[in-house]
Structure formats: structure tokens, C-alpha cells
C-alpha atoms as a PDB file:
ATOM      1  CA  UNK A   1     -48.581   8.430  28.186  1.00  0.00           C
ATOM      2  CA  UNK A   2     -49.192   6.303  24.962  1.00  0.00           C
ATOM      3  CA  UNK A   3     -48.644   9.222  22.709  1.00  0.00           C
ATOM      4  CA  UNK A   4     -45.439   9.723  24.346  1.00  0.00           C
ATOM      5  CA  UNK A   5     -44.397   5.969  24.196  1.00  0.00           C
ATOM      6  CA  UNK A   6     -45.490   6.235  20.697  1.00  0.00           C
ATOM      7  CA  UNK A   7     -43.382   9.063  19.716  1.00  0.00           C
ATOM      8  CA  UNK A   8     -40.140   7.077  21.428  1.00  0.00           C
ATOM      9  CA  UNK A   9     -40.735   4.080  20.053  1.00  0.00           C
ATOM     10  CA  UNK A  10     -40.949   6.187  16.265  1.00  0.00           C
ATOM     11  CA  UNK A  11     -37.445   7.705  17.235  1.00  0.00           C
ATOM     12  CA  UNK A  12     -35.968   4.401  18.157  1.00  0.00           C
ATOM     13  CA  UNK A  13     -36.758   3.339  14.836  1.00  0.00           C
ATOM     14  CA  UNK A  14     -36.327   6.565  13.276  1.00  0.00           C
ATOM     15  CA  UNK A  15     -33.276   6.050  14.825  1.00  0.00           C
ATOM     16  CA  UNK A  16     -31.849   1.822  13.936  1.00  0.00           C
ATOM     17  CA  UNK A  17     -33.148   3.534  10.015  1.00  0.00           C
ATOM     18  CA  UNK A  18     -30.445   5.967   9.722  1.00  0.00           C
ATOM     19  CA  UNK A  19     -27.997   3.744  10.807  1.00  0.00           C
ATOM     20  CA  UNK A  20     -28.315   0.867   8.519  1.00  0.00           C
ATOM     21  CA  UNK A  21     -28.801   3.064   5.882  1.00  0.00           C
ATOM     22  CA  UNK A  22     -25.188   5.022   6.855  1.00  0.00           C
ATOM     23  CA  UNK A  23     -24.015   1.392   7.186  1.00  0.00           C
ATOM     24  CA  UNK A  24     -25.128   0.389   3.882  1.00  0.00           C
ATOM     25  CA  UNK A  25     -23.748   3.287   2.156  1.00  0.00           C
ATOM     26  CA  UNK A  26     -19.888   3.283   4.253  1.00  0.00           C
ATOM     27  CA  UNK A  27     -19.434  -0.271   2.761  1.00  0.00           C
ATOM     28  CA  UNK A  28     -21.063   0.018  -0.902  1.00  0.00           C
ATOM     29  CA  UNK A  29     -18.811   3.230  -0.640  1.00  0.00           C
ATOM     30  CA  UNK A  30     -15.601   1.018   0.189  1.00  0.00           C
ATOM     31  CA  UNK A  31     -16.714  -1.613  -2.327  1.00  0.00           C
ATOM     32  CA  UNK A  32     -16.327   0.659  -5.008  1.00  0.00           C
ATOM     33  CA  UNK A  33     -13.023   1.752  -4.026  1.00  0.00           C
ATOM     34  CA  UNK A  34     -11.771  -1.397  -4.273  1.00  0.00           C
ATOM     35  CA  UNK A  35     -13.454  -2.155  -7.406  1.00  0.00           C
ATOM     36  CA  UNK A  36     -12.135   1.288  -8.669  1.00  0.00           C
ATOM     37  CA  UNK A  37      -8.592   0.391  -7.418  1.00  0.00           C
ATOM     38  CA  UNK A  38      -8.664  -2.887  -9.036  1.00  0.00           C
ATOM     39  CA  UNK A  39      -9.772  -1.442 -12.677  1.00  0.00           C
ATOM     40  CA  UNK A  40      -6.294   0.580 -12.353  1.00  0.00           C
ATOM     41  CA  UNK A  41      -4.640  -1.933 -12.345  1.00  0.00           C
ATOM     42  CA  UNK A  42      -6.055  -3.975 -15.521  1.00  0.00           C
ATOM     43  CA  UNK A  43      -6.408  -0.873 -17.208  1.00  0.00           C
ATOM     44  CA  UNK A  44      -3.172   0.830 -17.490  1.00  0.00           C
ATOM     45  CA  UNK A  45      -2.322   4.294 -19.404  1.00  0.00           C
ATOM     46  CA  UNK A  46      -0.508   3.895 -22.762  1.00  0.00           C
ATOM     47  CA  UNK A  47       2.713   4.249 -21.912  1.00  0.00           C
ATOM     48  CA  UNK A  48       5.462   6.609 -22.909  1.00  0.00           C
ATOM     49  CA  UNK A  49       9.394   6.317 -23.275  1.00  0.00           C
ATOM     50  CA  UNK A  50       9.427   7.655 -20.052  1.00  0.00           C
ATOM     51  CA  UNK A  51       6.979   5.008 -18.399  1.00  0.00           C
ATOM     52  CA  UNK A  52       9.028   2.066 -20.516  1.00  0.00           C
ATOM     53  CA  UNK A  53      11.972   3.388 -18.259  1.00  0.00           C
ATOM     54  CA  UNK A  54       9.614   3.205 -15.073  1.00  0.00           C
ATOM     55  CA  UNK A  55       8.698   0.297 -12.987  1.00  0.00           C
ATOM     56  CA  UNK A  56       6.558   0.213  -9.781  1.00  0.00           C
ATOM     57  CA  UNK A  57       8.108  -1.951  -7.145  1.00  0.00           C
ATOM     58  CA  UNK A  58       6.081  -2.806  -4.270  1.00  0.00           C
ATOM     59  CA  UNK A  59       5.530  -5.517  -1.725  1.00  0.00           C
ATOM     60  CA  UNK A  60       2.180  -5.361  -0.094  1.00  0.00           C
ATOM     61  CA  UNK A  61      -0.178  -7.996   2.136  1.00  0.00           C
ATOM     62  CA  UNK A  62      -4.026  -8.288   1.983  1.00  0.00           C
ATOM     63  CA  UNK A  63      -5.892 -10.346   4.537  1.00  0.00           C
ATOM     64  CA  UNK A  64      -6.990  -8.955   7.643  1.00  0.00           C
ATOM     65  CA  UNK A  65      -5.203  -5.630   8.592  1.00  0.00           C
ATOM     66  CA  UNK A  66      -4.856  -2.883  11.308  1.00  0.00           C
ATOM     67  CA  UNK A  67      -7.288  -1.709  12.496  1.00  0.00           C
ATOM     68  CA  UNK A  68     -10.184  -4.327  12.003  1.00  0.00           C
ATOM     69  CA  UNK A  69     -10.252  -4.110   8.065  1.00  0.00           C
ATOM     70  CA  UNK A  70     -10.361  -6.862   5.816  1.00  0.00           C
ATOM     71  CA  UNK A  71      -8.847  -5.991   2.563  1.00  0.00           C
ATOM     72  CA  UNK A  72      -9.191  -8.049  -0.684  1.00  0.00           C
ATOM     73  CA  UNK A  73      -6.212  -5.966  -2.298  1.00  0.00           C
ATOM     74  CA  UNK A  74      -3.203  -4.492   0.210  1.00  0.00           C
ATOM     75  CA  UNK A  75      -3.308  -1.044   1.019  1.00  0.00           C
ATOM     76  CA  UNK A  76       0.281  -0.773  -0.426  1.00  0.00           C
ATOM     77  CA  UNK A  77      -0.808  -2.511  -3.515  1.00  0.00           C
ATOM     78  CA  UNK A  78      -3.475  -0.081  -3.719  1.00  0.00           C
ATOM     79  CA  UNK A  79      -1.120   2.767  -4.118  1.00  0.00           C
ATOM     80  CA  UNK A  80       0.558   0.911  -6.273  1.00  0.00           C
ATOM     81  CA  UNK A  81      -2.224   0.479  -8.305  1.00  0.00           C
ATOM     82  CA  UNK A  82      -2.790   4.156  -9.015  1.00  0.00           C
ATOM     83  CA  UNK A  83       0.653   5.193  -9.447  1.00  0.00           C
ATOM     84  CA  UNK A  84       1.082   2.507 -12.254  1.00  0.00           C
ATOM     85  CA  UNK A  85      -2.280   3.759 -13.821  1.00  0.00           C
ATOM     86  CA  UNK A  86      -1.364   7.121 -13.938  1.00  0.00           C
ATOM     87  CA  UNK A  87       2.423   6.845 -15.198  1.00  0.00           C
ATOM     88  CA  UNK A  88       2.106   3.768 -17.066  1.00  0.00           C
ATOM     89  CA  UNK A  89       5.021   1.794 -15.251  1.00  0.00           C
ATOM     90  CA  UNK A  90       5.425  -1.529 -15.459  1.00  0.00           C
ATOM     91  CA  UNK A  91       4.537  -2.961 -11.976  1.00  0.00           C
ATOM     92  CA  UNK A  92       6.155  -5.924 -10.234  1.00  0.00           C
ATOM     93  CA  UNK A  93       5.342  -7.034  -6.975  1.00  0.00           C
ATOM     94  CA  UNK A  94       7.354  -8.498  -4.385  1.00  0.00           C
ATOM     95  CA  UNK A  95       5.936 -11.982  -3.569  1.00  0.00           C
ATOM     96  CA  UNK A  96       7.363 -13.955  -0.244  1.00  0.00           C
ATOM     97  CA  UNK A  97       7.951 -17.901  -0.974  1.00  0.00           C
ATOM     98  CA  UNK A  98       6.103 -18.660   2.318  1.00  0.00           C
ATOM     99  CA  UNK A  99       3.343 -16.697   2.411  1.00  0.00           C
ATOM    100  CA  UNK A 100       2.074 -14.475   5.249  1.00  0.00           C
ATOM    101  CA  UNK A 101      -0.737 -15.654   7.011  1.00  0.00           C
ATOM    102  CA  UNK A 102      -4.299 -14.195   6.551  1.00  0.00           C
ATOM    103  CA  UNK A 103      -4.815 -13.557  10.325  1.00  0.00           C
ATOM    104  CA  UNK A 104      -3.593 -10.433  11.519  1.00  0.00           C
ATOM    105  CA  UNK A 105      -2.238 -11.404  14.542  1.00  0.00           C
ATOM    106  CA  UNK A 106      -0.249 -14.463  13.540  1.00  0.00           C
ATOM    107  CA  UNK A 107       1.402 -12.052  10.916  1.00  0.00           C
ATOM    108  CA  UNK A 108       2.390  -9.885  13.324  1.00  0.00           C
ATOM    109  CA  UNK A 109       4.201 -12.486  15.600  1.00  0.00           C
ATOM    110  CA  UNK A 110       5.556 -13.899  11.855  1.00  0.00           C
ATOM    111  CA  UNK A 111       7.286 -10.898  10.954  1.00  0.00           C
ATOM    112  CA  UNK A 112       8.167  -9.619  14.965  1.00  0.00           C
ATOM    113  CA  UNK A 113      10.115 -13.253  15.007  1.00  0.00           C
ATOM    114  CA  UNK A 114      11.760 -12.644  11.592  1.00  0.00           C
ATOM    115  CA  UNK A 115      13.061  -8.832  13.131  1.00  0.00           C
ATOM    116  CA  UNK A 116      14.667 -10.805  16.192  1.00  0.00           C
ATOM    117  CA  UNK A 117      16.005 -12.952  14.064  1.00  0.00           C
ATOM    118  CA  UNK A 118      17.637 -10.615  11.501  1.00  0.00           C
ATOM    119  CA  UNK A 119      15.736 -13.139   8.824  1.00  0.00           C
ATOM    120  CA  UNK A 120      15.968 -12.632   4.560  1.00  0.00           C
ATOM    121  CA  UNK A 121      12.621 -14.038   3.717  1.00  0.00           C
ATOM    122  CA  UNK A 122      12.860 -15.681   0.423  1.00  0.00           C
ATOM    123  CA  UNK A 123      11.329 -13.713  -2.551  1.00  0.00           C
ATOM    124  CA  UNK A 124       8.994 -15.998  -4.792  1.00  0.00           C
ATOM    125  CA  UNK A 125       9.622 -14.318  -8.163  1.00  0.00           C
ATOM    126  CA  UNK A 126      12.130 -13.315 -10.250  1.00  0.00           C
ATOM    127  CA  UNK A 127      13.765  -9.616  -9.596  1.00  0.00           C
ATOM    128  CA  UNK A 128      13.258  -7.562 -13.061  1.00  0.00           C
ATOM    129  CA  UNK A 129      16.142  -6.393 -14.276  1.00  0.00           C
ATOM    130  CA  UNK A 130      17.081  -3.154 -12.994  1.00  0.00           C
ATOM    131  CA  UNK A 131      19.743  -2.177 -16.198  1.00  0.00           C
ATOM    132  CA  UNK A 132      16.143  -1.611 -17.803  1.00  0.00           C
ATOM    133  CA  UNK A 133      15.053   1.231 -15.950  1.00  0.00           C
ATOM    134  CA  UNK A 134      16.004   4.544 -14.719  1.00  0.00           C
ATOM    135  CA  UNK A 135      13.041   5.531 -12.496  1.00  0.00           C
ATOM    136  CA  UNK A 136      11.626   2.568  -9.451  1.00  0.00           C
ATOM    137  CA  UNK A 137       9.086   3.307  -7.317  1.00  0.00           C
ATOM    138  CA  UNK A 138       9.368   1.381  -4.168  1.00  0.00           C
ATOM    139  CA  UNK A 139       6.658   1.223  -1.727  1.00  0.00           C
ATOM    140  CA  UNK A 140       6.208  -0.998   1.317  1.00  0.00           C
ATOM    141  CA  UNK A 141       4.016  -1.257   4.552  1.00  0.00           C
ATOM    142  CA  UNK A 142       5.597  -0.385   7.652  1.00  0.00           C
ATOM    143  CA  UNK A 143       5.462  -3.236  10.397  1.00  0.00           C
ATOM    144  CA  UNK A 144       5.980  -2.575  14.125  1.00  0.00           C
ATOM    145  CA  UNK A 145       8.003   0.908  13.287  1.00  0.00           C
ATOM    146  CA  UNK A 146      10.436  -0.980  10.455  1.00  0.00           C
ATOM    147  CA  UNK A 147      11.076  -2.609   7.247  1.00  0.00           C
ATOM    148  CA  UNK A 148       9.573  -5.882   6.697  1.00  0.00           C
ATOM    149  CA  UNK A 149      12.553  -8.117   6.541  1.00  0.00           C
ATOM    150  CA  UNK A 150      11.307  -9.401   2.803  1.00  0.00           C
ATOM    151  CA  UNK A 151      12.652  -6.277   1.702  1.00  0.00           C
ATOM    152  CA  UNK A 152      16.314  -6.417   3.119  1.00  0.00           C
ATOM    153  CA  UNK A 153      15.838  -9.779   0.693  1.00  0.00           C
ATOM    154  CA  UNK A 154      15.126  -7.319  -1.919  1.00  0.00           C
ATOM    155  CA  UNK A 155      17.776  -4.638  -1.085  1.00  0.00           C
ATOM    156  CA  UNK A 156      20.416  -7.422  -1.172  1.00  0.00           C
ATOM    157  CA  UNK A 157      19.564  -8.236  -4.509  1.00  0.00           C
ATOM    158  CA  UNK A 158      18.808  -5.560  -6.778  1.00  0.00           C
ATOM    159  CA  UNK A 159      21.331  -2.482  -7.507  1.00  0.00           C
ATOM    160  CA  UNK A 160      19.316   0.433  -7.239  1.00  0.00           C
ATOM    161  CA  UNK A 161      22.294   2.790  -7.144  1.00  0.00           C
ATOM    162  CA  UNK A 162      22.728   5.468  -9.790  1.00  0.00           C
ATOM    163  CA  UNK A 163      18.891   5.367 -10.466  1.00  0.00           C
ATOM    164  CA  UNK A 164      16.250   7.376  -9.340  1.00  0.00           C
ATOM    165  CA  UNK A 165      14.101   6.065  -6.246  1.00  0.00           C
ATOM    166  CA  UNK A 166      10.474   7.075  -5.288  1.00  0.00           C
ATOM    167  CA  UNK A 167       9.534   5.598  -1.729  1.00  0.00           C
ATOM    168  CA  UNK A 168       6.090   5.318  -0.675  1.00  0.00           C
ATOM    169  CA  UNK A 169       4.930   3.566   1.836  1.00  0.00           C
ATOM    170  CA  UNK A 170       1.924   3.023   4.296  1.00  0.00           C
ATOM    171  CA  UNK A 171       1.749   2.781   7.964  1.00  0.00           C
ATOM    172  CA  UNK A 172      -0.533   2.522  11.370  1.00  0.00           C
ATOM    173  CA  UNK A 173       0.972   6.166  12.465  1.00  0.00           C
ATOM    174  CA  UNK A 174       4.337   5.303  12.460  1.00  0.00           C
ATOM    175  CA  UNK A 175       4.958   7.538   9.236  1.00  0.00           C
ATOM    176  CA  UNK A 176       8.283   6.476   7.818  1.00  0.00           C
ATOM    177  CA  UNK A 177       9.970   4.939  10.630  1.00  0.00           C
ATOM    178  CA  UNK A 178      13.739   4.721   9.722  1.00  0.00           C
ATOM    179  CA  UNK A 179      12.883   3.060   6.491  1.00  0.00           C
ATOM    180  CA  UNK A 180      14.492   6.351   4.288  1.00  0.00           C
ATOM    181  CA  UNK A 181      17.568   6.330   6.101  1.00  0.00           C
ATOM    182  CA  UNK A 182      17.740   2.295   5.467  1.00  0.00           C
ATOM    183  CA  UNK A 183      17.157   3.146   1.854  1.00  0.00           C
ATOM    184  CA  UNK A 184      19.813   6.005   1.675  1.00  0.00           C
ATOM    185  CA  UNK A 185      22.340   3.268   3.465  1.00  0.00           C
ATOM    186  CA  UNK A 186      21.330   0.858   0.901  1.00  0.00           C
ATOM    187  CA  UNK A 187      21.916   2.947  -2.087  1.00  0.00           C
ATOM    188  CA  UNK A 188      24.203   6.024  -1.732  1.00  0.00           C
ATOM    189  CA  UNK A 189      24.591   6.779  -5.271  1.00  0.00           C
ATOM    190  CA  UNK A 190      20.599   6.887  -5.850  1.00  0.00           C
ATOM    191  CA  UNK A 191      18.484   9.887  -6.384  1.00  0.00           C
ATOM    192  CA  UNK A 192      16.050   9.980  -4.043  1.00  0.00           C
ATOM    193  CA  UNK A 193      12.806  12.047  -5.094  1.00  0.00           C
ATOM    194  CA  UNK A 194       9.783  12.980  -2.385  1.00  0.00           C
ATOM    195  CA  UNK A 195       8.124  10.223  -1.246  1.00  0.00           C
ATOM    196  CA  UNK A 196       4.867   9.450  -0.135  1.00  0.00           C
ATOM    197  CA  UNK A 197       3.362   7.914   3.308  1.00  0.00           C
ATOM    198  CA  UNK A 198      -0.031   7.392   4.008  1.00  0.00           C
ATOM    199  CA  UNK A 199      -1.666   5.586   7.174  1.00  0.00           C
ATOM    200  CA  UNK A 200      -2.927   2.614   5.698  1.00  0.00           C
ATOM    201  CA  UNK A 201      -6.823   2.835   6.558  1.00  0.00           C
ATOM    202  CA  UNK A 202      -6.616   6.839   4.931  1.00  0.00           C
ATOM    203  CA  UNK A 203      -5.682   4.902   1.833  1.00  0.00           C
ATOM    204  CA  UNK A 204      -9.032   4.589  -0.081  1.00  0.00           C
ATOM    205  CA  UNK A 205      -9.625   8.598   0.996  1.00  0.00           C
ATOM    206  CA  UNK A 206      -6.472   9.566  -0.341  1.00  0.00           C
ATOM    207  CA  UNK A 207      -6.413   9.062  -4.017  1.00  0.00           C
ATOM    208  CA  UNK A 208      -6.600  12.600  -5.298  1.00  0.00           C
ATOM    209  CA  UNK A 209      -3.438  13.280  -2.877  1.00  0.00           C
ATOM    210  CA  UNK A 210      -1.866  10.823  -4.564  1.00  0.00           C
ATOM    211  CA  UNK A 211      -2.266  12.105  -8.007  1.00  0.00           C
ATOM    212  CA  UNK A 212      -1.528  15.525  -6.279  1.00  0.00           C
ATOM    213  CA  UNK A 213       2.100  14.069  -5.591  1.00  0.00           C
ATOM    214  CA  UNK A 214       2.433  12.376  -8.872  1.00  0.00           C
ATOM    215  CA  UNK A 215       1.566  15.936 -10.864  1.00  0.00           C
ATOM    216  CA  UNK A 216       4.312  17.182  -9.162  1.00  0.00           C
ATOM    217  CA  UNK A 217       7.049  13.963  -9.713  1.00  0.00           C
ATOM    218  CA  UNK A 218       5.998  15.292 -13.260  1.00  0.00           C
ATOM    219  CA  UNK A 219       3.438  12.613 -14.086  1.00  0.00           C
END
């Protein structure tokens, strides 16, 4: 009977062992993503008359996210990130003048009141100007199956048509939503080129996809 509470106990152990160590290595492993995501973005590639006529146009929000994440650096902005590495765009992000909350929850009953509403959200920053560039990539998170309202804000402002658009976006499995057709409304006379959506928490997985898609934008 000892021997065999002995050999129990050992697997118990044997047992709590393997999962710290799994632990351990899951969030070293999404440390370095970050890190690795963040060293994109300081380090961009020298950039070509192509990339001068290029600019990466995102709005993105860290803070606590769907589902249960924590995330130092949005998972749009991530994306971001890597397609300004790889190109070497210029990069501007969308900023709100009121911030979104950290807290999930309160950002979700932020932007679900701004919806109802029909609200602009004031943008923090100046727009770039668009008469510089021929290529934008846009990207944006997709909140409660649409658009954040910050970037109707954006749409309003800045004359996309007659240049070349490149959505991509992230999501908690609502894929696109009706954001393309919003952008197609927005801006007839664009080019669109293939986008790219990714659920947000695939984001850090998903990095030689999105080279994958860039190779074949011609980057």
C-alpha cells in the first residue's frame, strides 16, 4: 500500500512539473513575440521609392483584450508592425483624443455607446497627407461585428480615392464584418488589393502568413 501511495504521490508531482514547466515556456514564448514585434518596429528596412510612396495606416488598442490577454502592444499594431518592417512604409497610427480605457469591458460598453450613437471620435494627431502616397495600408480591429467609429473620423477626413488600399484587420471570429463594403462606399475610385484578417489571439502565430501575403502584394 505505501509503494503504491508512493508511486501516486511521484505522478502528482511528476505531474504539477510538466505543467509549470509548459507554463513557463507558453509565456517566455509570448514574451519574445512581443519583444520580436516591437524590434520591427524600431528597426525598419531601408526603404525604396516604392516604400517612400507607402504608408501603414492603422488604429489599434492594447490593454486587456478578448479573450483574457493582456497585450503591451495591440494586436492590430502588431501587424502593423511587420508589414512596415518588411516594406519599409512609413507608419502612422490613428490615436483617439480620449483614450480607450484599459479594462476590457468598459471599452466595450465605450465603443457599443459610440455605435448607438452614430459618434466621430476625435482623432489626436494630425492626418499625413495623403497627396504623398500612392499605396495605404489600413488595418483596424473589428468591435462587436463593425468599424470602430474612430475610423468613420478617419474616413471623413482623408481622400483615399484614386489610390491603392490594403485592408487588414483583426477580429474575435467575426472575420471582416461589413467593414470592406464600408471601405468600397467610402472610396469608389480606390484600388482595392487582397486584404488580410486574422483573429486577434492567432496574431503572434501568424507572422510567416503574413509575410506569405506580403510576397505576394509584391513586397
Amino acid at each position: 500500500m505505501k509503494n503504491k501511495k508512493s508511486v501516486i504521490a511521484g505522478l502528482i508531482v511528476l505531474a504539477a512539473l510538466i505543467f509549470i514547466g509548459v507554463r513557463v515556456y507558453q509565456l517566455q514564448n509570448d514574451h519574445n513575440q512581443t519583444d520580436r514585434v516591437n524590434k520591427v518596429a524600431q528597426h525598419p528596412r531601408k526603404q525604396t521609392s516604392q516604400a517612400n510612396r507607402t504608408i501603414v495606416v492603422f488604429f489599434s488598442r492594447a490593454g486587456q483584450n478578448y479573450p483574457n490577454r493582456d497585450l503591451k502592444v495591440g494586436d492590430t499594431n502588431q501587424i502593423a508592425n511587420l508589414i512596415t518592417q518588411q516594406t519599409g512604409a512609413k507608419q502612422y497610427r490613428i490615436v483617439p483624443k480620449q483614450a480607450y480605457p484599459y479594462n476590457y469591458q468598459a471599452t466595450v460598453k465605450r465603443a457599443t455607446r459610440e455605435q448607438n450613437e452614430n459618434a466621430r471620435p476625435k482623432i489626436k494627431n494630425k492626418l499625413p497627407n495623403f497627396k504623398k502616397y500612392d499605396t495605404i495600408f489600413l488595418g483596424y480591429p473589428i468591435w462587436d461585428a463593425h468599424l470602430p467609429m474612430i475610423l468613420h473620423t478617419f474616413m471623413a477626413s482623408a481622400q483615399l480615392n484614386g489610390k491603392i488600399i490594403i485592408p487588414f484587420s483583426t477580429n474575435a471570429g467575426s472575420g471582416w464584418s461589413d467593414s470592406l463594403t464600408m471601405l468600397r462606399k467610402q472610396y469608389p475610385q480606390a484600388t482595392f488589393k487582397k486584404g488580410l484578417s486574422i483573429q486577434g489571439s492567432d496574431v503572434k502565430y501568424s507572422h510567416a502568413k503574413i509575410e506569405k501575403w506580403l510576397n505576394r502584394l509584391g513586397y
